[in-house]
N, C-alpha and C. Protein backbone atom coordinates (compact mmCIF):
# COMPACT_ATOMS: atom_id res chain seq x y z
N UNK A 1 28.21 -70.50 4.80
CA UNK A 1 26.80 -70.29 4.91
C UNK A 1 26.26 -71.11 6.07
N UNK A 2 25.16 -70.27 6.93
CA UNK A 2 24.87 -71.28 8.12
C UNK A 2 23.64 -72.10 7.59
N UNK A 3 24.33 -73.12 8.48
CA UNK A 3 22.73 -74.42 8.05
C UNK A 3 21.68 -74.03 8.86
N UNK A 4 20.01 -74.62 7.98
CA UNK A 4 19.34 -74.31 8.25
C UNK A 4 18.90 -75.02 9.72
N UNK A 5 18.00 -74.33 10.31
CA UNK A 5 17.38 -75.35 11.52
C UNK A 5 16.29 -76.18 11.23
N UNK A 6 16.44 -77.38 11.30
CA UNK A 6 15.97 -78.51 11.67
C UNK A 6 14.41 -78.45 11.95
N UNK A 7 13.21 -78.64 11.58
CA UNK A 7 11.43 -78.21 12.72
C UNK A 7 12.05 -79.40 13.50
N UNK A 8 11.84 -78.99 14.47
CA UNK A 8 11.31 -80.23 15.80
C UNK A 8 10.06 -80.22 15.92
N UNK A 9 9.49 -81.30 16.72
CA UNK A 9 7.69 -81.39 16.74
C UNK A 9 8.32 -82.40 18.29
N UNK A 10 7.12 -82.57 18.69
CA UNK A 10 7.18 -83.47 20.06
C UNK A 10 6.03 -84.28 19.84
N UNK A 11 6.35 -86.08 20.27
CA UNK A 11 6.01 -86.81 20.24
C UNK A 11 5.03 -86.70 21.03
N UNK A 12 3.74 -87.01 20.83
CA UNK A 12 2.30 -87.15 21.72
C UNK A 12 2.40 -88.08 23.25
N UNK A 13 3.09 -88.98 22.71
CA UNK A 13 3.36 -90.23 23.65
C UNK A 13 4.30 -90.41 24.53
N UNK A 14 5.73 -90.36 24.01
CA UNK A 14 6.42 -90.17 25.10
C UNK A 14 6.99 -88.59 25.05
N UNK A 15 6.41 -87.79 24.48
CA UNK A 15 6.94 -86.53 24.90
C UNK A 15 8.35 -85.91 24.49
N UNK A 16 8.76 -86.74 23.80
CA UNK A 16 10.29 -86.65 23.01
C UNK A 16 10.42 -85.58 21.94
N UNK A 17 11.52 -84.47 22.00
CA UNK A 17 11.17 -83.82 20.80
C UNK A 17 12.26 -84.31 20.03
N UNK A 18 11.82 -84.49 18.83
CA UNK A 18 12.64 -84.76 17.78
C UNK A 18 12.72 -84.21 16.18
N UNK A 19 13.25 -84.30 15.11
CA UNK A 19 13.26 -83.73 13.95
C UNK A 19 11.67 -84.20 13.30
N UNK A 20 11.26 -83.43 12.73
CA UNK A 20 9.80 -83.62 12.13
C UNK A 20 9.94 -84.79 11.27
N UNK A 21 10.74 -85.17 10.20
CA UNK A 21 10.91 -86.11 9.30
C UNK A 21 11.30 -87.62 10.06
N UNK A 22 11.66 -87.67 11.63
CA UNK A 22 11.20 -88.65 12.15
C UNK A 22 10.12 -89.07 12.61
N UNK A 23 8.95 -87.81 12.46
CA UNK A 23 7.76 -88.49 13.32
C UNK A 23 6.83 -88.79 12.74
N UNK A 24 5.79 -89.67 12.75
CA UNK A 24 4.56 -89.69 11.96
C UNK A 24 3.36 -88.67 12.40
N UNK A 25 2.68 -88.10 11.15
CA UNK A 25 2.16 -86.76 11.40
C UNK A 25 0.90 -87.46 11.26
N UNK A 26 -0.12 -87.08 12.22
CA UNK A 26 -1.49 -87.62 11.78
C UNK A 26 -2.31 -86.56 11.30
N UNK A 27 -3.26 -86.10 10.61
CA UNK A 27 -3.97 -84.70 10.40
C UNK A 27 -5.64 -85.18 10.61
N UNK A 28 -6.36 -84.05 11.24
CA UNK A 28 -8.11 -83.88 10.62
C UNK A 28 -7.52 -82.15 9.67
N UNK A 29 -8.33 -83.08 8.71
CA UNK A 29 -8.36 -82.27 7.61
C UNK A 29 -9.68 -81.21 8.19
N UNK A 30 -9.73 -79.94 7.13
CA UNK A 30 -10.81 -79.02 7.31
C UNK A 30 -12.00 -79.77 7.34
N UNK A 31 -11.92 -80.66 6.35
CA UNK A 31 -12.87 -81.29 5.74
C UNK A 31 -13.71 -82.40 7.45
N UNK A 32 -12.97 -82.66 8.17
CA UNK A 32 -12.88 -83.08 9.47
C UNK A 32 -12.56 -85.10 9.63
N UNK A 33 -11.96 -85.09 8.20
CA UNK A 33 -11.29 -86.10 8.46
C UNK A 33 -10.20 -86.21 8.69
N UNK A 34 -10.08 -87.65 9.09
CA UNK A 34 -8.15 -87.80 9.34
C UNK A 34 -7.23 -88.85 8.85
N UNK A 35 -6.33 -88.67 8.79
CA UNK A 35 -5.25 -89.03 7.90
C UNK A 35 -3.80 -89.17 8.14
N UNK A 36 -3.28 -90.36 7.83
CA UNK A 36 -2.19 -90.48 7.54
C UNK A 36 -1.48 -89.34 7.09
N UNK A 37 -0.58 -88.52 7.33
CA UNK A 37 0.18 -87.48 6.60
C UNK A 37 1.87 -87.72 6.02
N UNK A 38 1.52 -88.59 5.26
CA UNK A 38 3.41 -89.14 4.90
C UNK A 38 4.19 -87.72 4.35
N UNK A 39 3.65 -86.30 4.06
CA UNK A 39 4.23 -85.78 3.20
C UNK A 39 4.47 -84.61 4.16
N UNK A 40 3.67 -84.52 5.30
CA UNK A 40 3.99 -83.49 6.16
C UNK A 40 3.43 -81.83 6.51
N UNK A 41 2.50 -82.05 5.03
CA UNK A 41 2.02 -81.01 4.39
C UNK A 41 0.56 -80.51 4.20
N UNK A 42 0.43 -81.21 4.75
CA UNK A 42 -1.14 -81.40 4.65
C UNK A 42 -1.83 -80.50 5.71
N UNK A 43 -3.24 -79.65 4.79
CA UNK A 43 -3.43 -78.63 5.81
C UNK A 43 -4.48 -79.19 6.67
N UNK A 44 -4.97 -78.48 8.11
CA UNK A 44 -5.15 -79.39 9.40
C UNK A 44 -4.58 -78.68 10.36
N UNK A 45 -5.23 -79.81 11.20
CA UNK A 45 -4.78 -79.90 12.66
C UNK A 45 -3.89 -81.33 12.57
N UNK A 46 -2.22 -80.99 13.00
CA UNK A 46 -1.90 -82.42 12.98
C UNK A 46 -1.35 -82.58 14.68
N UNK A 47 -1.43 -83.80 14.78
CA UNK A 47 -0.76 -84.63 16.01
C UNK A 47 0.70 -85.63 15.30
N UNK A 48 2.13 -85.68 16.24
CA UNK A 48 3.22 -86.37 15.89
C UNK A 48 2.95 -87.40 16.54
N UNK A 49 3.79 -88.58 16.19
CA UNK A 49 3.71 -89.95 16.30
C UNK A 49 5.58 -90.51 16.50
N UNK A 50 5.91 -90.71 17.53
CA UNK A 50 7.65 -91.08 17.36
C UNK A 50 7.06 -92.63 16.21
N UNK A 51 8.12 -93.09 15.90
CA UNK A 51 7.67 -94.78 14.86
C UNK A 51 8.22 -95.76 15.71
N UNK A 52 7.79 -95.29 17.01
CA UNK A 52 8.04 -96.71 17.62
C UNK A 52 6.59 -97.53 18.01
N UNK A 53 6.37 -98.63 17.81
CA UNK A 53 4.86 -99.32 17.92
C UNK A 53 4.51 -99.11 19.50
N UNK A 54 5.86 -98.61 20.69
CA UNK A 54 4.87 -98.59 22.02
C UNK A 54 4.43 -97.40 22.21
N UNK A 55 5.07 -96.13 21.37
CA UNK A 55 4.37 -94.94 21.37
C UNK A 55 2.42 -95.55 21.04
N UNK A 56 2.32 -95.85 19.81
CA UNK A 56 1.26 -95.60 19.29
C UNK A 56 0.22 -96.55 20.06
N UNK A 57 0.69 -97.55 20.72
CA UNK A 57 0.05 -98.47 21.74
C UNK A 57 -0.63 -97.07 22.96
N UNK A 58 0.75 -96.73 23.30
CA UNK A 58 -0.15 -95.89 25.04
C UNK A 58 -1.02 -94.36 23.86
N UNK A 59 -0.66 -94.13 22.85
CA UNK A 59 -1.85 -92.66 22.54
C UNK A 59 -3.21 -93.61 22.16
N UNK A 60 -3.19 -94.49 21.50
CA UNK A 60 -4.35 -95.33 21.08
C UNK A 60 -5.01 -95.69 22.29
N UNK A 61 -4.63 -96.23 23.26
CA UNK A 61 -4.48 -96.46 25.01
C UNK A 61 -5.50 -95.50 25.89
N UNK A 62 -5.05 -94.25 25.85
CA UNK A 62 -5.16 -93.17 26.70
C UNK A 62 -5.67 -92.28 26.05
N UNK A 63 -6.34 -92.40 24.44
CA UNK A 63 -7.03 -91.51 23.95
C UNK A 63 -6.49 -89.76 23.91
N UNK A 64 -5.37 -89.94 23.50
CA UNK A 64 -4.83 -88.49 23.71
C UNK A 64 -4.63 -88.39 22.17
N UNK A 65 -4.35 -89.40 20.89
CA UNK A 65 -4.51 -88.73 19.98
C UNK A 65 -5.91 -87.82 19.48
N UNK A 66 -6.97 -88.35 20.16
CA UNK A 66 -8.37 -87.73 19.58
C UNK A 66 -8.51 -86.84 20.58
N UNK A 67 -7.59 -86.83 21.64
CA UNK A 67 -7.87 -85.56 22.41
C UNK A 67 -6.72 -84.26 21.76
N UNK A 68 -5.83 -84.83 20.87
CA UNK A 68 -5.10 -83.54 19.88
C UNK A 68 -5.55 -83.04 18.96
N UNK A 69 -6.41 -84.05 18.06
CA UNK A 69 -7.27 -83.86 17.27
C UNK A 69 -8.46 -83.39 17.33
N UNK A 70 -9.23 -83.48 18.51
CA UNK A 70 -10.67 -82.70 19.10
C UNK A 70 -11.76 -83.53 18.34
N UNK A 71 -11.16 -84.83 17.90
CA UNK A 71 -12.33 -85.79 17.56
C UNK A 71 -12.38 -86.93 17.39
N UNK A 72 -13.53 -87.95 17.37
CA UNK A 72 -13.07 -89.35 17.17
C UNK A 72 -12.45 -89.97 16.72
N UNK A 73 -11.56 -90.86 16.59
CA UNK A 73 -10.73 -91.33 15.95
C UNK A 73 -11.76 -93.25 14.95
N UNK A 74 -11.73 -93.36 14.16
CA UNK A 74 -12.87 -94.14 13.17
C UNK A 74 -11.97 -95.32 13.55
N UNK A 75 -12.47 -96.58 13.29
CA UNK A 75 -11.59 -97.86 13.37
C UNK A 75 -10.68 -98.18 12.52
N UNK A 76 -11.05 -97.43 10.93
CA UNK A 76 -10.06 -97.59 9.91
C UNK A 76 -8.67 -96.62 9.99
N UNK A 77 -8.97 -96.02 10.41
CA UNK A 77 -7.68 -94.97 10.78
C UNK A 77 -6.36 -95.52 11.74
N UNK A 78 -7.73 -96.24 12.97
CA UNK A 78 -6.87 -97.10 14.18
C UNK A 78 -5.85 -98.61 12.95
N UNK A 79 -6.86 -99.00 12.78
CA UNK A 79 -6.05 -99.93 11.78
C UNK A 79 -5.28 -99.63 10.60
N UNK A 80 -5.04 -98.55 10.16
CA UNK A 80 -3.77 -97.66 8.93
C UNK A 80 -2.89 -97.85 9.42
N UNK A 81 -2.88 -96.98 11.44
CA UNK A 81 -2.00 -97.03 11.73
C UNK A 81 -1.24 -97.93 12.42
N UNK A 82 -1.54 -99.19 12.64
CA UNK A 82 -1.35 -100.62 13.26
C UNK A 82 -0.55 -101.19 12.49
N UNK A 83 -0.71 -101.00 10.92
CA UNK A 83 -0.63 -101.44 9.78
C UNK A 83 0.70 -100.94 9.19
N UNK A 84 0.62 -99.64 9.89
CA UNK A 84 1.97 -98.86 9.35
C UNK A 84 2.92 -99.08 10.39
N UNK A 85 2.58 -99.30 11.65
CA UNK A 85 3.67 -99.10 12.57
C UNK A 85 4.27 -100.96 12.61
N UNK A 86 3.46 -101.99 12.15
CA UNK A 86 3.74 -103.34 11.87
C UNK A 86 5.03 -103.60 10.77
N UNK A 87 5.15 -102.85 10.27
CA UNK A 87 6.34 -102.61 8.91
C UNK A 87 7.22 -102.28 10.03
């Protein structure tokens, strides 16, 4: 039986494509918030994240996650993910 394929997604930051279950998924919900997405599933608009802390330095940087998202990004969100990529 052939194995299945893999989703790839591409990293915002450095542009890397890699397996989805390595990247961190950020979402704006319908609702037009945003979120952490640990489960992958969540419906949205999402942006990937590689889990390395200098990815999330240059999108935080250069404002390209809220330019994937098409909206501001709140301070508590900036700090979730500071918080998560510090682990």
């Amino acid at each position: 039986m052939a194995e299945r394929a893999k989703p790839q997604r591409t990293c915002l930051a450095c542009r890397q494509m890699k397996d989805k279950r390595e990247l961190t998924r950020v979402v704006r919900t319908p609702d037009g918030e945003i979120k952490l997405d640990d489960t992958g599933r969540m419906p949205g608009r999402g942006a990937y994240l590689c889990k390395e802390p200098e990815c999330l330095k240059r999108v935080l940087k250069s404002r390209a996650l809220e330019r994937a998202l098409k909206q501001p990004i709140s301070e508590d969100v900036k700090n979730e993910l500071l918080q998560k990529y510090a682990e």
